[in-house]
N, C-alpha and C. Protein backbone atom coordinates (compact mmCIF):
# COMPACT_ATOMS: atom_id res chain seq x y z
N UNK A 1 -28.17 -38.54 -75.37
CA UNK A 1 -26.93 -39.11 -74.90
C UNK A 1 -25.84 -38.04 -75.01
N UNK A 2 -25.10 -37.84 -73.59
CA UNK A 2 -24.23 -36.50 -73.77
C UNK A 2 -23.25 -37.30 -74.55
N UNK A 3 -22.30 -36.24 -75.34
CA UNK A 3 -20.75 -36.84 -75.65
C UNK A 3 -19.64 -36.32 -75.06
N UNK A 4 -19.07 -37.19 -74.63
CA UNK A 4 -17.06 -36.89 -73.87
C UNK A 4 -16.82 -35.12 -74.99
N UNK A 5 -16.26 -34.47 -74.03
CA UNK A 5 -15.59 -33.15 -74.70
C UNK A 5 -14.36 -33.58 -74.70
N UNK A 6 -13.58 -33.07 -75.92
CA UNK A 6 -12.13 -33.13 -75.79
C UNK A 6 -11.67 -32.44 -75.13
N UNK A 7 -10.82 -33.03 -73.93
CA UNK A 7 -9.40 -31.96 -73.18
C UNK A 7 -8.50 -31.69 -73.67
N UNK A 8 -8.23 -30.40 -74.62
CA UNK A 8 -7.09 -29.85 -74.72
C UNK A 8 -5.84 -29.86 -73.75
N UNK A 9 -6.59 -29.65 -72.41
CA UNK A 9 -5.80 -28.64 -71.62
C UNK A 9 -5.12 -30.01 -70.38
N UNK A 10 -5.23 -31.29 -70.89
CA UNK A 10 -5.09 -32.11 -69.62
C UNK A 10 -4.05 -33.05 -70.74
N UNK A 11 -2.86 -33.64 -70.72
CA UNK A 11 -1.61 -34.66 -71.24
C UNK A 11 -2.83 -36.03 -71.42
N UNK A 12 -2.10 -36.47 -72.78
CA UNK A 12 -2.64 -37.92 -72.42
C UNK A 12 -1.16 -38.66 -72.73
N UNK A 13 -0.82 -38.89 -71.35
CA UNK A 13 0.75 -40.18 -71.56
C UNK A 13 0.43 -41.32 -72.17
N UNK A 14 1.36 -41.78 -72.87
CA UNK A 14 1.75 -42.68 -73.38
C UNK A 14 3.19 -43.80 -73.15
N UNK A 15 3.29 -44.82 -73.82
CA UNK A 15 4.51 -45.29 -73.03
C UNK A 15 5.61 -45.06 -73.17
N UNK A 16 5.89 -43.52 -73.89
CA UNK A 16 7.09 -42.91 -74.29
C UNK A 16 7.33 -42.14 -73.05
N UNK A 17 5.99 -40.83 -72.64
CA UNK A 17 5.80 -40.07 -71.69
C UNK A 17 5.53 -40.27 -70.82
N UNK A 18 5.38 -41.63 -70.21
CA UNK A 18 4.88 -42.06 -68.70
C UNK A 18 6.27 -41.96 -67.80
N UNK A 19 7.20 -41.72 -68.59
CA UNK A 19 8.09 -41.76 -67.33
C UNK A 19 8.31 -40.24 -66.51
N UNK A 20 8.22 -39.33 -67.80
CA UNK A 20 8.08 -37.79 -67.60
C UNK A 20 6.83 -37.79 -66.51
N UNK A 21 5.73 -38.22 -67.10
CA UNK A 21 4.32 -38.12 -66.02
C UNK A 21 4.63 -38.51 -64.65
N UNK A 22 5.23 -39.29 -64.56
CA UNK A 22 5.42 -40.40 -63.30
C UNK A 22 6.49 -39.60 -62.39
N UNK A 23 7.49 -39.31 -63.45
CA UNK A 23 8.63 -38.49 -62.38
C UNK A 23 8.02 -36.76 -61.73
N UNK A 24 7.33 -36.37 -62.89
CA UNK A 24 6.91 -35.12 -61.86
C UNK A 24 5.47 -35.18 -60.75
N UNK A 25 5.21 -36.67 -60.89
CA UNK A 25 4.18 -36.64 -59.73
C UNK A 25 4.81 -36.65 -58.51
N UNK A 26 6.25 -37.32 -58.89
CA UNK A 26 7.22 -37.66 -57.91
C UNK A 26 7.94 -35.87 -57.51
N UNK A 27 7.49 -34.64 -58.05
CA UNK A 27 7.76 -33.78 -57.67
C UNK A 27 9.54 -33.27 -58.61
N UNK A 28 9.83 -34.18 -59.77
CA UNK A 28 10.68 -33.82 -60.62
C UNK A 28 10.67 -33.64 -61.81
N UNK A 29 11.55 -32.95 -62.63
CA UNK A 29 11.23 -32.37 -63.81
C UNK A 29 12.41 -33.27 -64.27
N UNK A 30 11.93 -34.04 -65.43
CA UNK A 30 13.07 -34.99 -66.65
C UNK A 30 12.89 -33.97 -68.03
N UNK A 31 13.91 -33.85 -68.51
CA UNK A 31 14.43 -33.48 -69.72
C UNK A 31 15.23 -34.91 -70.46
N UNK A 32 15.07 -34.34 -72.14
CA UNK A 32 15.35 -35.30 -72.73
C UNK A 32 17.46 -35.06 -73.12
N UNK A 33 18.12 -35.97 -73.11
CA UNK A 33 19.57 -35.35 -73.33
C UNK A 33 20.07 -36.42 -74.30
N UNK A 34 20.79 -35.78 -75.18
CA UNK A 34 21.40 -36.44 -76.24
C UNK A 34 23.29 -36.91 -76.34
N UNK A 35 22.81 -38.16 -76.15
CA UNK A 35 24.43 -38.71 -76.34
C UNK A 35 25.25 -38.61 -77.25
N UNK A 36 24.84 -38.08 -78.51
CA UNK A 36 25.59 -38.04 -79.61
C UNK A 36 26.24 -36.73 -79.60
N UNK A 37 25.32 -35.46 -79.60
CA UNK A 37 25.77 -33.93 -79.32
C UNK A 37 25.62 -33.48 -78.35
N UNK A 38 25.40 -34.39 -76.91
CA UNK A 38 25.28 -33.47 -75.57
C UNK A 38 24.46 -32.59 -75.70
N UNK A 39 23.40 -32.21 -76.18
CA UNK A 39 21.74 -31.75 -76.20
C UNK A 39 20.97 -31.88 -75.39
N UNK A 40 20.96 -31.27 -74.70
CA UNK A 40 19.33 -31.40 -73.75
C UNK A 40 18.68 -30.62 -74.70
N UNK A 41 17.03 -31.15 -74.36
CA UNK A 41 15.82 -30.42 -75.01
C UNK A 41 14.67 -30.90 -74.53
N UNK A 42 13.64 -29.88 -74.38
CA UNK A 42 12.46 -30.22 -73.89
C UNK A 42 11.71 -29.30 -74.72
N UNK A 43 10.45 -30.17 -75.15
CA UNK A 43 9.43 -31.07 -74.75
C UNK A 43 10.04 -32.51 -75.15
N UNK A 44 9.49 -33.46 -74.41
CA UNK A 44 10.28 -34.42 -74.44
C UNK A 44 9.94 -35.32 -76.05
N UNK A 45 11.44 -35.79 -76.58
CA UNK A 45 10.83 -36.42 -78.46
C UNK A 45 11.93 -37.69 -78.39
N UNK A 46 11.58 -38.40 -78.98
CA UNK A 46 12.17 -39.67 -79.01
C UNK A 46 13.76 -39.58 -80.23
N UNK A 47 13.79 -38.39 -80.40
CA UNK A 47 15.10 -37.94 -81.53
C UNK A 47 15.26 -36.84 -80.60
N UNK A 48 16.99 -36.43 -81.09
CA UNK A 48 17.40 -35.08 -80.88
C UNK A 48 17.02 -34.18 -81.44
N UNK A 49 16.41 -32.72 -81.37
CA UNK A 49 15.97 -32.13 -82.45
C UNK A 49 17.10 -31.17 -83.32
N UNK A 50 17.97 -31.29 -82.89
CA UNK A 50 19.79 -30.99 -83.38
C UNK A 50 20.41 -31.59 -84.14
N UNK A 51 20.44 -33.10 -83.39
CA UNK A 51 21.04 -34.18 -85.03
C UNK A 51 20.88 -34.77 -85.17
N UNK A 52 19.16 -35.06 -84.74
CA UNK A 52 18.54 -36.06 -85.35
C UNK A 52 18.78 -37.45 -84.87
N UNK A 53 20.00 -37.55 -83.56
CA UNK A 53 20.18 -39.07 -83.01
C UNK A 53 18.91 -39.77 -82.11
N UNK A 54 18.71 -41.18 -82.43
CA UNK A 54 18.04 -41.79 -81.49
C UNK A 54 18.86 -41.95 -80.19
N UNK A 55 19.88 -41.54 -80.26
CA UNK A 55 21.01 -42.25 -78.84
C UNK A 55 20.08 -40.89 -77.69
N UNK A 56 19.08 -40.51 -77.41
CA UNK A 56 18.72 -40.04 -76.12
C UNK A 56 18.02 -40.42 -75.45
N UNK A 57 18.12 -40.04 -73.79
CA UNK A 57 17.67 -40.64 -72.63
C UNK A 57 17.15 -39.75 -71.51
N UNK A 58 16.33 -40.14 -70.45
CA UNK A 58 15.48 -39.25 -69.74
C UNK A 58 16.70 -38.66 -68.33
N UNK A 59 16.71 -37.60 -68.28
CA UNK A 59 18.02 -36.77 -67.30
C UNK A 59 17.06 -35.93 -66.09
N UNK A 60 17.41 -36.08 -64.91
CA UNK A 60 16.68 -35.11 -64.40
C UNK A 60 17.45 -33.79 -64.18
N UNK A 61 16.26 -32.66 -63.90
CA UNK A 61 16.68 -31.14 -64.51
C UNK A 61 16.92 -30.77 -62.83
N UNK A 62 17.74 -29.67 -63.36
CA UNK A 62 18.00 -29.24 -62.12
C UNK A 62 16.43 -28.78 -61.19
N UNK A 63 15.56 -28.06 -62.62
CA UNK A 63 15.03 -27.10 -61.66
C UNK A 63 15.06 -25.94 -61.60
N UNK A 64 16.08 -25.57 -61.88
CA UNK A 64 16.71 -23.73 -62.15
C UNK A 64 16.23 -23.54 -63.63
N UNK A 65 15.43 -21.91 -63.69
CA UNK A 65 15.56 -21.52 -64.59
C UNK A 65 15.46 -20.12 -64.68
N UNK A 66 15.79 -19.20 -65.35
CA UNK A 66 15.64 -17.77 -65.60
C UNK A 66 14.36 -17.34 -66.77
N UNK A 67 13.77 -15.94 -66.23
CA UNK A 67 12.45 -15.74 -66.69
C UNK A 67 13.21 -15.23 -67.47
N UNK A 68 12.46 -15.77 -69.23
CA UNK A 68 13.12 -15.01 -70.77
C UNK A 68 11.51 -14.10 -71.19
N UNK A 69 10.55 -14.42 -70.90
CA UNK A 69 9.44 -13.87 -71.30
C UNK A 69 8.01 -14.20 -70.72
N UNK A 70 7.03 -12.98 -71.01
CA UNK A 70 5.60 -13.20 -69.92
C UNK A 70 4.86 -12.42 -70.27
N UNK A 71 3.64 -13.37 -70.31
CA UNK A 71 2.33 -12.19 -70.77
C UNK A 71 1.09 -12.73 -69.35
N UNK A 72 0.84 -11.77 -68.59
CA UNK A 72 -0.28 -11.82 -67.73
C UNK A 72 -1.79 -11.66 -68.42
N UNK A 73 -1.76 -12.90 -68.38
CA UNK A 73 -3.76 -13.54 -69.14
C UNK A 73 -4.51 -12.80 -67.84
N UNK A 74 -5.59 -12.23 -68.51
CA UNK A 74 -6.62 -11.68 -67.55
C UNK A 74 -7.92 -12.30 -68.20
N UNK A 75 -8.01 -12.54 -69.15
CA UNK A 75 -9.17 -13.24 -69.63
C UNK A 75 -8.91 -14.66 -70.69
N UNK A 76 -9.64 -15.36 -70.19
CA UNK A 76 -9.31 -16.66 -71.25
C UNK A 76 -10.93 -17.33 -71.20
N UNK A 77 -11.28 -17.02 -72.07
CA UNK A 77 -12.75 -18.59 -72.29
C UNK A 77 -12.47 -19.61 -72.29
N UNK A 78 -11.55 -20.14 -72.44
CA UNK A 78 -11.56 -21.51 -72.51
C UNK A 78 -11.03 -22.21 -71.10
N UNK A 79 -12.31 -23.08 -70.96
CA UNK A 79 -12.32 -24.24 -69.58
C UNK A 79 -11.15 -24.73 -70.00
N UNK A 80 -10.22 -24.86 -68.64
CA UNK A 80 -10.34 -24.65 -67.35
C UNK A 80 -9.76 -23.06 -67.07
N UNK A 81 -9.17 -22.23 -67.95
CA UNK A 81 -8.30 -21.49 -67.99
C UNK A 81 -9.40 -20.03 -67.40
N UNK A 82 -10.38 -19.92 -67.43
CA UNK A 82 -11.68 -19.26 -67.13
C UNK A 82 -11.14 -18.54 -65.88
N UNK A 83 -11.02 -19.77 -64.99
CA UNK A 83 -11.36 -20.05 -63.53
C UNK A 83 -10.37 -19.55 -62.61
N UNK A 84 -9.02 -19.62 -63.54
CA UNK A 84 -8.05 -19.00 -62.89
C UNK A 84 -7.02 -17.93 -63.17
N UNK A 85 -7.91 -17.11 -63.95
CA UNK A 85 -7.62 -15.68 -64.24
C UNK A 85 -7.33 -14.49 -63.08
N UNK A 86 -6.55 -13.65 -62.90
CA UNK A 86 -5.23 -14.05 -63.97
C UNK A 86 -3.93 -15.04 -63.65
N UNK A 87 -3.48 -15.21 -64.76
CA UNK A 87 -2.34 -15.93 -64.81
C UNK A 87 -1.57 -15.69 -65.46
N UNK A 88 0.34 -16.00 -65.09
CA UNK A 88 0.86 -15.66 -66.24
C UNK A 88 1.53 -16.94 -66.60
N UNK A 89 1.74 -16.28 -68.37
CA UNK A 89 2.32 -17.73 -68.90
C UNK A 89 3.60 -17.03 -69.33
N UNK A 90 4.53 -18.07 -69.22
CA UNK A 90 6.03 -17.52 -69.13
C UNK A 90 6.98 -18.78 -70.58
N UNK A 91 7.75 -17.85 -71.27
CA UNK A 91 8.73 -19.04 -71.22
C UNK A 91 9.51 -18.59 -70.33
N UNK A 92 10.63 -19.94 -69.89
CA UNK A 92 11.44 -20.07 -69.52
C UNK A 92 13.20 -20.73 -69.95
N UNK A 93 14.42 -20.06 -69.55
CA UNK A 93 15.56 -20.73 -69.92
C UNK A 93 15.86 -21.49 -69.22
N UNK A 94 15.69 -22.90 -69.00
CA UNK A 94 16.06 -24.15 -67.86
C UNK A 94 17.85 -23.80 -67.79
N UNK A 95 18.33 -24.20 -66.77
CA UNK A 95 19.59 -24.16 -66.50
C UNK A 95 20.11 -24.91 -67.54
N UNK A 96 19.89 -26.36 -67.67
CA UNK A 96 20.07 -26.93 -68.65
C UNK A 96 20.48 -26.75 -70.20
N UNK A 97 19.25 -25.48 -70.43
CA UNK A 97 19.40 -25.18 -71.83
C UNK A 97 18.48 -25.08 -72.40
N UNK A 98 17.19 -25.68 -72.34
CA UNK A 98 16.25 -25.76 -73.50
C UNK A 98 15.17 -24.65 -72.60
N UNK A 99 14.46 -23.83 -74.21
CA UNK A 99 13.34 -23.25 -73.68
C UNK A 99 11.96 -23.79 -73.19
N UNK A 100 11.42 -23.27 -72.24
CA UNK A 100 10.02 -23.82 -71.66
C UNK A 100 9.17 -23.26 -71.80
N UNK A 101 7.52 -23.65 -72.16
CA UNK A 101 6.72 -22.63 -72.10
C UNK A 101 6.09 -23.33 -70.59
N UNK A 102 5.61 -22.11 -69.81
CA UNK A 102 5.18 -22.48 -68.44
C UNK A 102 4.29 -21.43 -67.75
N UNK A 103 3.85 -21.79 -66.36
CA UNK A 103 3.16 -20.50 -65.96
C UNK A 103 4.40 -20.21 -64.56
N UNK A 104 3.98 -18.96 -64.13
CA UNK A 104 4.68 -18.53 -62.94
C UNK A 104 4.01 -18.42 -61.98
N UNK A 105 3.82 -19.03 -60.71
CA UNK A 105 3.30 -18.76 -59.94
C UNK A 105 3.65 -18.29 -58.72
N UNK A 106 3.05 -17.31 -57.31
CA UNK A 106 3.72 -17.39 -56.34
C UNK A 106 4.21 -15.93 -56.53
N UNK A 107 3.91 -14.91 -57.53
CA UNK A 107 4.42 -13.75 -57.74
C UNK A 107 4.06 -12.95 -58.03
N UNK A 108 3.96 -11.41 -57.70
CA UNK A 108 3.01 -10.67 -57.87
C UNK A 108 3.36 -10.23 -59.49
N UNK A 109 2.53 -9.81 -60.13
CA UNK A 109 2.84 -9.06 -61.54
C UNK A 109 4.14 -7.65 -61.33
N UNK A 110 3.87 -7.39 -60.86
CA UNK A 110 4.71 -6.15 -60.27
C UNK A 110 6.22 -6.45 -60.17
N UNK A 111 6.38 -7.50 -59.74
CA UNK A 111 7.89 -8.18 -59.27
C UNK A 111 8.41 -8.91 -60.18
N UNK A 112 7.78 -9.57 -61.82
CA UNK A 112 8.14 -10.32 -62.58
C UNK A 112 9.41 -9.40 -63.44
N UNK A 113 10.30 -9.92 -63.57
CA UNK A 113 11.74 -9.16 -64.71
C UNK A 113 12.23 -10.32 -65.07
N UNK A 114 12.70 -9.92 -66.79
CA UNK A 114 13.72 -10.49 -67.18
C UNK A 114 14.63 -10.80 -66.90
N UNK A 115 15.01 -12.91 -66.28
CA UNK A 115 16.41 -12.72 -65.92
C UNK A 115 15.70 -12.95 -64.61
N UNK A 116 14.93 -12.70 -64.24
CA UNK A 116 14.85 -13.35 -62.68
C UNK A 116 15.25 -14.63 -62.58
N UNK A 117 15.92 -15.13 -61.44
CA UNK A 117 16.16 -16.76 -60.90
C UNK A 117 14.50 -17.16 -60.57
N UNK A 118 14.45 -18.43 -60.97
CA UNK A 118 12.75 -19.34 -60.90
C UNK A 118 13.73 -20.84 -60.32
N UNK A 119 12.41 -21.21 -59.91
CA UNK A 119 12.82 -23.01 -59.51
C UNK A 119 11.41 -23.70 -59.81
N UNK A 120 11.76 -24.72 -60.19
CA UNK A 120 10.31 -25.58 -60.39
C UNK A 120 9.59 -25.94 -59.31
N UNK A 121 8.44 -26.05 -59.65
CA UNK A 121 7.55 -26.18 -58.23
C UNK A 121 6.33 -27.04 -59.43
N UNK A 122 5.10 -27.88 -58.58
CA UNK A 122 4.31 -28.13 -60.01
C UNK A 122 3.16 -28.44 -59.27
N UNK A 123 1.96 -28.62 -59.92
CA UNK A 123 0.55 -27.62 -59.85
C UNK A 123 0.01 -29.01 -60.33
N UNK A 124 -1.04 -29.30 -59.04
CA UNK A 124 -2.01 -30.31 -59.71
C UNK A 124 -2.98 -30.02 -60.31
N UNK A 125 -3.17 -30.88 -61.54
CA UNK A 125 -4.55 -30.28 -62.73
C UNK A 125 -5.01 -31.63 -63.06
N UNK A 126 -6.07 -32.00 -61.96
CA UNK A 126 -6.93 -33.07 -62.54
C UNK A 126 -6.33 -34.39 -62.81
N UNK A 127 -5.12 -34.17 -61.75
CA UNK A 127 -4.46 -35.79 -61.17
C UNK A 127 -3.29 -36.12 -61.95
N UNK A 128 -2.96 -34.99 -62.55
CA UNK A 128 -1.66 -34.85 -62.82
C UNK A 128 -0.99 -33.71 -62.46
N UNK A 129 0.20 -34.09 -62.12
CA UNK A 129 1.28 -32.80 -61.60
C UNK A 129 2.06 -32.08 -62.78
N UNK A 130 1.96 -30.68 -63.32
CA UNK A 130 2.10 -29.83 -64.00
C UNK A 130 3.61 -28.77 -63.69
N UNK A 131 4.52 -28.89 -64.29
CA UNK A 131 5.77 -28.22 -64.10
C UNK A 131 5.24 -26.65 -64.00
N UNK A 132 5.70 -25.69 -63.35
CA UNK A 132 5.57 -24.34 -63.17
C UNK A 132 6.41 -23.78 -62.27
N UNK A 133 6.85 -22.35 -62.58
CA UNK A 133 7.94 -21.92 -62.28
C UNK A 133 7.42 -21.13 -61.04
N UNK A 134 8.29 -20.72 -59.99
CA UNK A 134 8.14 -19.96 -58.75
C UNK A 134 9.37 -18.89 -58.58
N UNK A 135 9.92 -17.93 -58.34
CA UNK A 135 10.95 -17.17 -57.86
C UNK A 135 11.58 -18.17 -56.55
N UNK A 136 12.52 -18.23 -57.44
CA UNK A 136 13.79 -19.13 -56.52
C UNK A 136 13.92 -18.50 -55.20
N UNK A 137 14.18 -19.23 -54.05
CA UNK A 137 14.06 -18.82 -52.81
C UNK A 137 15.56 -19.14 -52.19
């Protein structure tokens, strides 16, 4: 009898994160923003991670962000990441404010700099839509 492998690499929503899931199938990126200190922050948490208020709510992001950092993967073992070598994984500074970790796609290695303008664009992985950055057009 085979057994289920764990997916690292695939979200399992819940009824905190289904709205995040739901809005970027819809092709948008929600960030979490705080009414008490005007905080945005992402990954999305049911507290501010600043002061600690429950007073936050789901905001949608612009979209804009600037490349802060990037390492081009040429090898990865681990399924699914194998298959689509290379890739790069980036953080990112959302217009907003909060840092992202993400991939870049749509760009040659050659052309990636610090400080480049990006816009969100997002990447289906197994029936969910995945935030990832592109050079703003």
């Amino acid at each position: 009898m085979a057994t289920a492998t764990a997916r690292f690499d695939l979200p399992e929503p819940d009824a905190f994160t289904e709205p995040y899931w739901q809005a970027a199938g819809e092709g948008r990126l929600l960030l979490r923003h705080c009414g008490d200190c005007g905080r945005t922050h992402h990954y999305p948490r049911e507290f501010c991670p600043a002061c600690w208020s429950e007073s936050v709510e789901w905001v949608e992001a612009s979209g804009r962000a600037t490349l802060y950092t990037w390492s081009v993967i040429h090898r990865n073992d681990l399924p699914p990441f194998g298959t689509r070598t290379p890739y790069t994984a980036a953080v990112v500074d959302l217009a907003e404010g909060p840092r992202m970790m993400t991939e870049v796609v749509e760009c040659a290695q050659e052309d990636l700099a610090i400080g480049m303008d990006l816009e969100v664009t997002f990447r289906e992985a197994e029936g969910f839509q995945v935030a990832v950055f592109r050079p703003a057009r």
